[in-house]
N, C-alpha and C. Protein backbone atom coordinates (compact mmCIF):
# COMPACT_ATOMS: atom_id res chain seq x y z
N UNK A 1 -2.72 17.84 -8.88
CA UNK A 1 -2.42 16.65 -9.65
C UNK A 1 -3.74 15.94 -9.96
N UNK A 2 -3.67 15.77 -11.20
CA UNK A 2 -5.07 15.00 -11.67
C UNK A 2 -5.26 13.58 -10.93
N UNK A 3 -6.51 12.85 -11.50
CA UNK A 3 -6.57 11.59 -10.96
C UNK A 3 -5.76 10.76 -11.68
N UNK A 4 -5.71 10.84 -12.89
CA UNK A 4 -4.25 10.14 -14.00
C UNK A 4 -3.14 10.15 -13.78
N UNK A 5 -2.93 11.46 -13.23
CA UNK A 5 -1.13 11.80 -13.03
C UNK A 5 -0.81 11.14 -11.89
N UNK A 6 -2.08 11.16 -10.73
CA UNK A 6 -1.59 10.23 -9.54
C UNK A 6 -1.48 8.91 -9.55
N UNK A 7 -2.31 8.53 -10.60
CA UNK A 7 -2.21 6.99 -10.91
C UNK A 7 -0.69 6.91 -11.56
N UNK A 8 -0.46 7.06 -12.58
CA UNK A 8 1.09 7.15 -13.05
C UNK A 8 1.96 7.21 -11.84
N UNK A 9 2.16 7.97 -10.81
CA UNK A 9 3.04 8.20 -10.03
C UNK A 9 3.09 6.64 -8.94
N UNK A 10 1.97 5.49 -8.97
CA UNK A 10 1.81 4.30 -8.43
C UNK A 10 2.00 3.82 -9.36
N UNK A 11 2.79 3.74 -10.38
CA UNK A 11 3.08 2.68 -11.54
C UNK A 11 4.60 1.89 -11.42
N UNK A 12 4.39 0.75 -11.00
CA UNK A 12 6.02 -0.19 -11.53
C UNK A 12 6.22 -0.16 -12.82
N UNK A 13 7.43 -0.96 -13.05
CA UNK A 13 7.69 -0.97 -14.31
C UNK A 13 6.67 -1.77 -15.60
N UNK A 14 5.99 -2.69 -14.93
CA UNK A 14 6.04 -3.58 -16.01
C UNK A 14 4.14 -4.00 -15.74
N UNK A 15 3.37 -3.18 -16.71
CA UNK A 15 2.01 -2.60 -15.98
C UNK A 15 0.88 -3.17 -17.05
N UNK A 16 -0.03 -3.94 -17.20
CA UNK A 16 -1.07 -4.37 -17.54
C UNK A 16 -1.83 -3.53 -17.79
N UNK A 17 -2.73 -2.80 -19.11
CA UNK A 17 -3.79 -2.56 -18.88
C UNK A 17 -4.79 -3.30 -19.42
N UNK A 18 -6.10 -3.12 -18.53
CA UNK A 18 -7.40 -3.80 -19.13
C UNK A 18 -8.35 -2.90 -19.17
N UNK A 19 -9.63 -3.08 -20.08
CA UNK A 19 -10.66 -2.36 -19.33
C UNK A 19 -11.68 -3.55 -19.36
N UNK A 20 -12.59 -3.66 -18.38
CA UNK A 20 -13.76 -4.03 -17.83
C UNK A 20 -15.24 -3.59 -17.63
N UNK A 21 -16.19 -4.26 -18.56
CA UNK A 21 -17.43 -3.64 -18.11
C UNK A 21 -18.56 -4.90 -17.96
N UNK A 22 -19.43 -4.29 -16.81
CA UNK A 22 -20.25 -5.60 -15.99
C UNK A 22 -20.83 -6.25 -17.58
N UNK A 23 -21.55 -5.08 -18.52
CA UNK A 23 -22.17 -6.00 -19.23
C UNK A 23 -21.61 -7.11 -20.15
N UNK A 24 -20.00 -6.62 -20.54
CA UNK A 24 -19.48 -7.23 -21.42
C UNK A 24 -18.36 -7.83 -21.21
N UNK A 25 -17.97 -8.01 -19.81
CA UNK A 25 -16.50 -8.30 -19.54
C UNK A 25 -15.08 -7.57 -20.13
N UNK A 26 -14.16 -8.47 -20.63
CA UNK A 26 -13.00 -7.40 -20.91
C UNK A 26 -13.13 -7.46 -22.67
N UNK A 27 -14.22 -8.13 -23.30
CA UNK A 27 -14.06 -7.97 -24.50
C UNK A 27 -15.81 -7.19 -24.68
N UNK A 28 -15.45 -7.31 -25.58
CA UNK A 28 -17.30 -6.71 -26.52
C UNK A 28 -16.71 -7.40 -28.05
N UNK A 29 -17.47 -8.40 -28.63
CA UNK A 29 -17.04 -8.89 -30.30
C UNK A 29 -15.80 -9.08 -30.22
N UNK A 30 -14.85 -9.34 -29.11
CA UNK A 30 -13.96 -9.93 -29.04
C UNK A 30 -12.57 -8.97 -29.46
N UNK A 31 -13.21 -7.99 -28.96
CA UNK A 31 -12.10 -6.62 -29.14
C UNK A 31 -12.71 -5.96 -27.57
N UNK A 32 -11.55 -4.94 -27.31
CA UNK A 32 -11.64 -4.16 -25.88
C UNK A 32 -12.03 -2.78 -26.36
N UNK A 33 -12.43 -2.12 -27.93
CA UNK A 33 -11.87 -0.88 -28.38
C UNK A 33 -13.28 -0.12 -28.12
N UNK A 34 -14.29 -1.09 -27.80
CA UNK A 34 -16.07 -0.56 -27.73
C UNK A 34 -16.10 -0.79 -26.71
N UNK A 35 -15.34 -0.47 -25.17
CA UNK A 35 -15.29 -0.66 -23.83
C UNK A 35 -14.61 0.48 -23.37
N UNK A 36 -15.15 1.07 -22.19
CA UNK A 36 -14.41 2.12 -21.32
C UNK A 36 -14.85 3.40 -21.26
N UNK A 37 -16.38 3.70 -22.16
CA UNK A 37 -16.64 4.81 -22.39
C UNK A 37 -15.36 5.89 -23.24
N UNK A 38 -16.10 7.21 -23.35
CA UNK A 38 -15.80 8.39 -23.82
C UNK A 38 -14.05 8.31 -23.68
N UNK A 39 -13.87 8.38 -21.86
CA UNK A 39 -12.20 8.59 -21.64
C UNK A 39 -11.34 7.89 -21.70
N UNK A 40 -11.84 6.87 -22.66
CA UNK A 40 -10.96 5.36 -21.87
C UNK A 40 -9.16 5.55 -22.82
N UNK A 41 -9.51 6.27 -24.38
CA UNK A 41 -8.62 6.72 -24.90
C UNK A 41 -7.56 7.58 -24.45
N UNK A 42 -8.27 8.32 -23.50
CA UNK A 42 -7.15 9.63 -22.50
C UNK A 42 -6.72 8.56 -21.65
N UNK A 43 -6.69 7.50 -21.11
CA UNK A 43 -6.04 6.63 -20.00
C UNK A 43 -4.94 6.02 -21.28
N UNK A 44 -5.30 5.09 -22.18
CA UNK A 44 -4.34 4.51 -22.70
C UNK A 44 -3.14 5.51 -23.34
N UNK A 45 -3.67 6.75 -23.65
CA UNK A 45 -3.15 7.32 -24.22
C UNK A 45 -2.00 7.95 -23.18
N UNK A 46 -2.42 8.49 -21.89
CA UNK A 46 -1.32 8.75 -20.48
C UNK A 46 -0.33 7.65 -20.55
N UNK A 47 -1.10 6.27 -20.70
CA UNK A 47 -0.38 4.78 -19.81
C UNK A 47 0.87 5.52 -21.25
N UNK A 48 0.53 4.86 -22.24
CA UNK A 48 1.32 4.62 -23.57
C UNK A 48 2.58 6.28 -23.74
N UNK A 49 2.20 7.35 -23.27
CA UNK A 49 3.06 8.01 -23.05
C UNK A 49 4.09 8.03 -21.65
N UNK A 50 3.61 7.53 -20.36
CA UNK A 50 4.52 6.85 -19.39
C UNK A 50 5.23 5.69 -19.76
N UNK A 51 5.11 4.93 -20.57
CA UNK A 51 5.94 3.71 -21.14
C UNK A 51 6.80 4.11 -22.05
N UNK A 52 7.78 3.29 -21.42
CA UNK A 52 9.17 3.40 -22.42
C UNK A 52 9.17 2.12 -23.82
N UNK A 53 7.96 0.84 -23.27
CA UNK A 53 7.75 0.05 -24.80
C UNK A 53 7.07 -0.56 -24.37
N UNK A 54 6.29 -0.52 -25.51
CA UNK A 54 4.39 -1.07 -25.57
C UNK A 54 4.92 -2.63 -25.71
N UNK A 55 3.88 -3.70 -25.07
CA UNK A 55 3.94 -5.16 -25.64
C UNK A 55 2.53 -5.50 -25.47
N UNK A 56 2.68 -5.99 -26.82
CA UNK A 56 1.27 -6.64 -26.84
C UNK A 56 1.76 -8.20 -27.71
N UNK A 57 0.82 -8.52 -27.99
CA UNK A 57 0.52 -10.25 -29.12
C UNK A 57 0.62 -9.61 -30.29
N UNK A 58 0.63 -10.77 -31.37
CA UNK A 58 0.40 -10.36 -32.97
C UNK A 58 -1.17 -10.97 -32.19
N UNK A 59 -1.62 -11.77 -32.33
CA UNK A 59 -3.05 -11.80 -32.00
C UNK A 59 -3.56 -10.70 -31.93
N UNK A 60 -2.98 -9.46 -30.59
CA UNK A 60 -3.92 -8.35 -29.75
C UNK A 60 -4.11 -7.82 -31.13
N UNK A 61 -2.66 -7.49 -31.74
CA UNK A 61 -2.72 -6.43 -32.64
C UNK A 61 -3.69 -6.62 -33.79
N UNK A 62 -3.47 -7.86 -34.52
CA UNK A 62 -4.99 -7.89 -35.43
C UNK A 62 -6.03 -7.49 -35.12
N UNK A 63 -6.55 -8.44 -33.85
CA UNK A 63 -8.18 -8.01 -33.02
C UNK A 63 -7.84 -6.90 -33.11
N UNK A 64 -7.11 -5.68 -33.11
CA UNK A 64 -6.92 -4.59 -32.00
C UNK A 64 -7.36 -3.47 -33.47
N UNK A 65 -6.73 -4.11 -34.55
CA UNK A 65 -6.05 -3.28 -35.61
C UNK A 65 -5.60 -2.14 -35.35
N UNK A 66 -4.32 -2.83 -34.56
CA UNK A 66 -2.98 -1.43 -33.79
C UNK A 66 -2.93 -0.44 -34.67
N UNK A 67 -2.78 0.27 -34.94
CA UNK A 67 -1.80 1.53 -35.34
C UNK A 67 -0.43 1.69 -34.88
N UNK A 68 0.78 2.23 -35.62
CA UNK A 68 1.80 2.10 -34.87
C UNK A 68 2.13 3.15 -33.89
N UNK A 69 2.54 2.57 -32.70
CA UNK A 69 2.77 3.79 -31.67
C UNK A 69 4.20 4.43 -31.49
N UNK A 70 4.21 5.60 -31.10
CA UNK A 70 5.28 6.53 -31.20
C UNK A 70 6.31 5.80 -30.14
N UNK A 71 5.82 4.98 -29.47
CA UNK A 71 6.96 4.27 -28.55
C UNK A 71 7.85 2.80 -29.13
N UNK A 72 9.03 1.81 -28.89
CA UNK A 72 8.73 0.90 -29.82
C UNK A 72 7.69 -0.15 -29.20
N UNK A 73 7.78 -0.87 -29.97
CA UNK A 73 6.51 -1.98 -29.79
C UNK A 73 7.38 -3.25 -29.61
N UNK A 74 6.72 -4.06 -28.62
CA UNK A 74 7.42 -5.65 -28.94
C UNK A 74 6.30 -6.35 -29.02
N UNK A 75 6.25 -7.16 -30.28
CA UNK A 75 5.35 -8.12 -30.71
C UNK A 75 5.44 -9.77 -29.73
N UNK A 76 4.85 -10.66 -29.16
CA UNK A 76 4.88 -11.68 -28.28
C UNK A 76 4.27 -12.41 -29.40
N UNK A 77 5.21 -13.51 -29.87
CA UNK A 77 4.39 -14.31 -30.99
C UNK A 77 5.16 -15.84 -30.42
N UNK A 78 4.90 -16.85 -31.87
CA UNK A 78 5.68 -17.90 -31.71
C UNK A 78 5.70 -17.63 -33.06
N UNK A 79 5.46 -17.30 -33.59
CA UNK A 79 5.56 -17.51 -35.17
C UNK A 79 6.55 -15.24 -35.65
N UNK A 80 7.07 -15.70 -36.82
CA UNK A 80 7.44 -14.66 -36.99
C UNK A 80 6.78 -13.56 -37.99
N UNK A 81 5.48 -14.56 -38.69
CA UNK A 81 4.79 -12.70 -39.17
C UNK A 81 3.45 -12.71 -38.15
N UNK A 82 2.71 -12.11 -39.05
CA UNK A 82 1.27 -11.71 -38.46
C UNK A 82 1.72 -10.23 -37.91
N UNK A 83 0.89 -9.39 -38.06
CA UNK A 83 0.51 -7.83 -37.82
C UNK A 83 1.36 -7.32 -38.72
N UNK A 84 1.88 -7.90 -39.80
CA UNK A 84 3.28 -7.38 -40.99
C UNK A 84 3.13 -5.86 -40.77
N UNK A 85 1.98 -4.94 -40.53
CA UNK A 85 2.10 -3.68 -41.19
C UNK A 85 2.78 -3.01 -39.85
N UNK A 86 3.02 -3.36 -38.86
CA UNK A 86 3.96 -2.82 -37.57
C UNK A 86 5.64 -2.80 -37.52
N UNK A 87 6.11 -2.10 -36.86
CA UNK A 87 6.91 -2.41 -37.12
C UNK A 87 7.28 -2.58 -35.79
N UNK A 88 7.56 -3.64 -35.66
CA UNK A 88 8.27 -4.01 -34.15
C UNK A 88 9.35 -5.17 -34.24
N UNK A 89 9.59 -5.19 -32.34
CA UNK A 89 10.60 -6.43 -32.65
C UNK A 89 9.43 -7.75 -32.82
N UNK A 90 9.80 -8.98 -32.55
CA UNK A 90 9.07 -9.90 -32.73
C UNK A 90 9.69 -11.10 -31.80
N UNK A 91 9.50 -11.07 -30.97
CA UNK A 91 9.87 -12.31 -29.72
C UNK A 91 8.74 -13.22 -29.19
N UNK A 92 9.53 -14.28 -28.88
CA UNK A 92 8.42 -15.46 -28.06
C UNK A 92 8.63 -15.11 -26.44
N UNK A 93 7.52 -15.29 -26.02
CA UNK A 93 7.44 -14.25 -24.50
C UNK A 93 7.81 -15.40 -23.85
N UNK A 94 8.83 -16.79 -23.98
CA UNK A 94 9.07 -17.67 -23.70
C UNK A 94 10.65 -17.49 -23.19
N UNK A 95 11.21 -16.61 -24.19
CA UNK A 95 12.65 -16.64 -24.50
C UNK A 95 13.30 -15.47 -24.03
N UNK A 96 14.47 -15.90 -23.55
CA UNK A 96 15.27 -14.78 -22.23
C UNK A 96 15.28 -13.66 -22.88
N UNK A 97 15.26 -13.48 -24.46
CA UNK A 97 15.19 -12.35 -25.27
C UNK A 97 14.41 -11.39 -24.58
N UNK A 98 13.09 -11.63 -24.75
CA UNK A 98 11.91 -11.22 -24.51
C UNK A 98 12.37 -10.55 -22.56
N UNK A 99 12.89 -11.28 -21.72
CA UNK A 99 13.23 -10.44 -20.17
C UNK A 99 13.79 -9.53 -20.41
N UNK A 100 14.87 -9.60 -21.13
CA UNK A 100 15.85 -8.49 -21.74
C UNK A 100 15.07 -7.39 -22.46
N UNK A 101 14.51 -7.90 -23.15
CA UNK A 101 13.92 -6.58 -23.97
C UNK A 101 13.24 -5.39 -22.85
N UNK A 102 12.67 -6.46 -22.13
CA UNK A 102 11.77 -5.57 -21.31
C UNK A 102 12.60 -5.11 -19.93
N UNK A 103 13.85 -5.35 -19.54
CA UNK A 103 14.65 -5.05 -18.37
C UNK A 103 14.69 -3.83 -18.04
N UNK A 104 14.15 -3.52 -17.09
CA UNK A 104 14.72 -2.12 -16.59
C UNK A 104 14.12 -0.61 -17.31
N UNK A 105 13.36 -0.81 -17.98
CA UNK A 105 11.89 -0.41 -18.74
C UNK A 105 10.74 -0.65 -18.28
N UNK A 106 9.89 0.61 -18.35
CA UNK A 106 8.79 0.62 -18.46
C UNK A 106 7.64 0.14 -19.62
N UNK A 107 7.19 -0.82 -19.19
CA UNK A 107 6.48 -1.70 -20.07
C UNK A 107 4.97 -1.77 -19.76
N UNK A 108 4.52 -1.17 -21.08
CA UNK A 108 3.25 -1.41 -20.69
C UNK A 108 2.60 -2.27 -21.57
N UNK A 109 1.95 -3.47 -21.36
CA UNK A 109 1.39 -4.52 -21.47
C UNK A 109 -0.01 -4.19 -22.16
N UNK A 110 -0.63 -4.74 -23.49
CA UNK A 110 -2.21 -4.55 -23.84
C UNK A 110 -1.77 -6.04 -24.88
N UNK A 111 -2.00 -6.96 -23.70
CA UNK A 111 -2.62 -8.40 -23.88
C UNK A 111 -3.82 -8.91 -23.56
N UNK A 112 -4.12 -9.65 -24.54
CA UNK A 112 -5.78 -10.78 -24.06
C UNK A 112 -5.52 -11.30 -22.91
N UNK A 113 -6.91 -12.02 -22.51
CA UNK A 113 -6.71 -12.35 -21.10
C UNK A 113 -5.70 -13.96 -21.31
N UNK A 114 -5.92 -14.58 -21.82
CA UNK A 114 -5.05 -15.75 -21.98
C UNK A 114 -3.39 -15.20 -21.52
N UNK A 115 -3.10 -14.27 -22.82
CA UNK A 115 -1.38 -14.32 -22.71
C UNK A 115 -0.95 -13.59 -21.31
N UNK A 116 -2.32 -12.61 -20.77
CA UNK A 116 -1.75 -11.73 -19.61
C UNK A 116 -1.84 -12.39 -18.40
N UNK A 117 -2.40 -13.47 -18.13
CA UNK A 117 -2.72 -14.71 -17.26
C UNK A 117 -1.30 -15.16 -16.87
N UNK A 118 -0.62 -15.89 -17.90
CA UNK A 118 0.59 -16.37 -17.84
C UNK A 118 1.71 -15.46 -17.96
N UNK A 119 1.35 -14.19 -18.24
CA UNK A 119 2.64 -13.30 -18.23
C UNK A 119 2.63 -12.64 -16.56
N UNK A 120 1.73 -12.78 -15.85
CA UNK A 120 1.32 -12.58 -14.61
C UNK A 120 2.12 -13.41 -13.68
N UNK A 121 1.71 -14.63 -13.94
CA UNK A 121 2.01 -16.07 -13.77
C UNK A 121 3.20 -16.26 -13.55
N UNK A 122 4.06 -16.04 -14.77
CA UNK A 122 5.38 -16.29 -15.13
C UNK A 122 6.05 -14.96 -14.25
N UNK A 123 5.45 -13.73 -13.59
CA UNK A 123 5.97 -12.49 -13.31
C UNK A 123 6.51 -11.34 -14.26
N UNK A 124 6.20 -11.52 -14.76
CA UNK A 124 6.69 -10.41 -16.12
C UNK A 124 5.60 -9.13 -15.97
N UNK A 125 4.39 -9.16 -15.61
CA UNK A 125 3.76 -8.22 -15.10
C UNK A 125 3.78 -7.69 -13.88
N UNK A 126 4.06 -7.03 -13.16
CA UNK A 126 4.02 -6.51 -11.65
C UNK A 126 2.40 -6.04 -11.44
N UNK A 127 2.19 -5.27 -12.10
CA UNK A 127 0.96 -4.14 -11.86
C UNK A 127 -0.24 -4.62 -12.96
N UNK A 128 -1.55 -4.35 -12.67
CA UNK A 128 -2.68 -4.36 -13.57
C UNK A 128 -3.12 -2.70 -13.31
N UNK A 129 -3.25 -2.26 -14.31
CA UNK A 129 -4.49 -1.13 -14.57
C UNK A 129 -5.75 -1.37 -14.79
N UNK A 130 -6.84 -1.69 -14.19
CA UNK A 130 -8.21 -1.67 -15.02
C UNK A 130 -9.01 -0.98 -14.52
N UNK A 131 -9.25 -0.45 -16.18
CA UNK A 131 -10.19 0.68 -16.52
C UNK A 131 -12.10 0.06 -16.02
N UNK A 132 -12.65 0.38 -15.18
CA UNK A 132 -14.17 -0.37 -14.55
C UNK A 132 -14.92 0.69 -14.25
N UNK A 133 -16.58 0.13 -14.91
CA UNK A 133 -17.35 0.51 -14.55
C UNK A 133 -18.25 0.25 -13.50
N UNK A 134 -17.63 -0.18 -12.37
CA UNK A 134 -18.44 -0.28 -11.17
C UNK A 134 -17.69 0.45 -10.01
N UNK A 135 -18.25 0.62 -9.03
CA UNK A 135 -17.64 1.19 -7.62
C UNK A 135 -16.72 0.14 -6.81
N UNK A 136 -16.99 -1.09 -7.22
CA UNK A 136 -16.27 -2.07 -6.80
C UNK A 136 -16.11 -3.09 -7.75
N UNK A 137 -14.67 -3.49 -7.62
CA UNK A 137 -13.98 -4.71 -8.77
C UNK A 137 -13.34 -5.23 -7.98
N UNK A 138 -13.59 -6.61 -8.65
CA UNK A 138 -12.50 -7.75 -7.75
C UNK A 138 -12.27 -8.61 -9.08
N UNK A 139 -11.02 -8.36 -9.94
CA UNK A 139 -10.33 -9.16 -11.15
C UNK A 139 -10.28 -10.78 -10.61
N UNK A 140 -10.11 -11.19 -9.56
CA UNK A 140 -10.36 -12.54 -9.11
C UNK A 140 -11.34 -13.22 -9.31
N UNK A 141 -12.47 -12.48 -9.35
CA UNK A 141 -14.05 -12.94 -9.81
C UNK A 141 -13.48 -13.40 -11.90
N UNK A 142 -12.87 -12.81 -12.09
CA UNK A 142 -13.41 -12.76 -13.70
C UNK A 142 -11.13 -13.83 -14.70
N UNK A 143 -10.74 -13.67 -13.30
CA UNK A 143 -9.50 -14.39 -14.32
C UNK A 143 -8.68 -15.24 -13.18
N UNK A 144 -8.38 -16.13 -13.44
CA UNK A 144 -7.75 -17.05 -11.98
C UNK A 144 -6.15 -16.77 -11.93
N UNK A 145 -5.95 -15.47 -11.26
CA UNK A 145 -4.30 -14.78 -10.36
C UNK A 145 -4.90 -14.27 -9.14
N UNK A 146 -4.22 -14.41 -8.53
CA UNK A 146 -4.32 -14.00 -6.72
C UNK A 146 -3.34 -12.31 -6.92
N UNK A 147 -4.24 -11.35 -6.73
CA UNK A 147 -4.01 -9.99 -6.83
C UNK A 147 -4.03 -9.44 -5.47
N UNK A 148 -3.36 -8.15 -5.04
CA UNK A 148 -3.96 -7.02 -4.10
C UNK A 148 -3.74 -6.03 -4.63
N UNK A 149 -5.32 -5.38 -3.77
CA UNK A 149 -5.46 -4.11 -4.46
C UNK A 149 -4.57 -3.17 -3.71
N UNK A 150 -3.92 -2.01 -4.90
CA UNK A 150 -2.95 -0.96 -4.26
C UNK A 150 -3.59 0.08 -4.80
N UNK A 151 -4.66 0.71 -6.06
CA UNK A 151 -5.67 1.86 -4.95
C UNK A 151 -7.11 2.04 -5.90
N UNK A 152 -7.84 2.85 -5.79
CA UNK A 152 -8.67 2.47 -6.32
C UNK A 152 -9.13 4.09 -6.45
N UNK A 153 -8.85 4.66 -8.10
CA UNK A 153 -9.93 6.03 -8.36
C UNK A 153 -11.15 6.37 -9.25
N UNK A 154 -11.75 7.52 -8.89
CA UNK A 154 -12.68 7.81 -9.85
C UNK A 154 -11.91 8.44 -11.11
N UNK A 155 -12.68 8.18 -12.29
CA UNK A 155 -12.11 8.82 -13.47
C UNK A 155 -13.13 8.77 -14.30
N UNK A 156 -13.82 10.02 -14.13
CA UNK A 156 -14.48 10.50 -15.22
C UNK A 156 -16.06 9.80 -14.10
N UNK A 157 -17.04 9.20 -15.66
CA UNK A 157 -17.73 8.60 -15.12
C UNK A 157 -17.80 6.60 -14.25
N UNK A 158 -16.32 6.28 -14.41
CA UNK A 158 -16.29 5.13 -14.29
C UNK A 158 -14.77 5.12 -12.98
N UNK A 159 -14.02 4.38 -13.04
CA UNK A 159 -12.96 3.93 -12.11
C UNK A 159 -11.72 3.35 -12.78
N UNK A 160 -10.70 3.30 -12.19
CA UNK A 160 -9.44 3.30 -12.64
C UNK A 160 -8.87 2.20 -10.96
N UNK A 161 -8.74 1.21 -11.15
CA UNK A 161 -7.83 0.53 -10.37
C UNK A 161 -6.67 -0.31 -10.43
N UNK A 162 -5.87 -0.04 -9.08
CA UNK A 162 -4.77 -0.70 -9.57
C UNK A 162 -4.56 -1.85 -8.59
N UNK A 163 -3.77 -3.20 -9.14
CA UNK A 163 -3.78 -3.99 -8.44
C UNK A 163 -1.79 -4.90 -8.78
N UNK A 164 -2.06 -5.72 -7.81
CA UNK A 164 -0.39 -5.98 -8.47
C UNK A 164 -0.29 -7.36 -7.54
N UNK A 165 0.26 -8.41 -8.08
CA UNK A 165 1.09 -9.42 -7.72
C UNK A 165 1.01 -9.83 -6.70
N UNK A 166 -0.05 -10.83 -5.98
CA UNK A 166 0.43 -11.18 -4.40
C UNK A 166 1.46 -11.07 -4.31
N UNK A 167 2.74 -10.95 -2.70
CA UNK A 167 3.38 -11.03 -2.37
C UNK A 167 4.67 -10.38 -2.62
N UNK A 168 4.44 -9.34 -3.84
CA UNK A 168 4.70 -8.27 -4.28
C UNK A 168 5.01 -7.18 -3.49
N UNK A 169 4.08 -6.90 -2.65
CA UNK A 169 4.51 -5.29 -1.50
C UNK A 169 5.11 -5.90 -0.25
């Protein structure tokens, strides 16, 4: 079993990814897409085929300029356009809609740090993925949620850790 496939097999439902690098934090120009090195595409690309529906922001998706993914997508807005060329649902991550959508599904999460803060917050995330280039990460240093770590691998030339929810295990 690869180092990916074992990571997948430690996945809850409802899973964060980030990637992280010392020089640039979780953005570079205010996008994540020039972060993670060479493999960072083979990770999102595993996460996004273990998920049963992608959620991100209309925000992420502009910065992001999504493409549409083969899974469905739920858009987290307050407003009802922005990212028009997707096709997703479109909910306020406020509204019981939005629990429902995501119930009992595998959800994988590619939010900014703002909306993933409070989706943390609020519990709607269980798990973080982040993709790091150091031997040691502590997400507490860089976003204010009280995390523990549940494991920590090599992948490739960089690291893959996972962390989840005080009071959670």
């Amino acid at each position: 079993m690869s180092n990916a496939e074992s990571l997948l097999a430690e996945l809850d439902n409802n899973v964060l990814l980030m990637v992280f690098e010392q020089q640039h934090g979780f953005t570079q120009d205010g996008k994540s897409e020039k972060l993670g090195g060479p493999h960072d595409r083979e990770l999102i690309v595993s996460l996004r085929n273990w998920a049963e529906i992608i959620v991100t922001t209309v925000k992420t998706a502009e910065a992001e300029s999504y493409r549409q993914p083969q899974k469905p997508l739920l858009l987290l807005t307050r407003h009802q356009s922005g990212a028009d060329w997707l096709k997703a649902k479109r909910l306020d991550w406020t509204q019981a809609d939005f629990k429902q959508a995501i119930s009992s599904k595998k959800a994988l999460f590619e939010t900014g740090m703002s909306s993933s803060r409070n989706l943390i917050e609020l519990g709607f995330i269980d798990q973080l993925v982040i993709h790091h280039d150091q031997p040691e990460f502590d997400p507490q240093q860089h976003m204010d949620v009280t995390l523990d770590i549940v494991s920590r691998v090599s992948y490739y030339d960089r690291y893959i850790s996972i962390f989840q929810r005080r009071g959670r295990g």
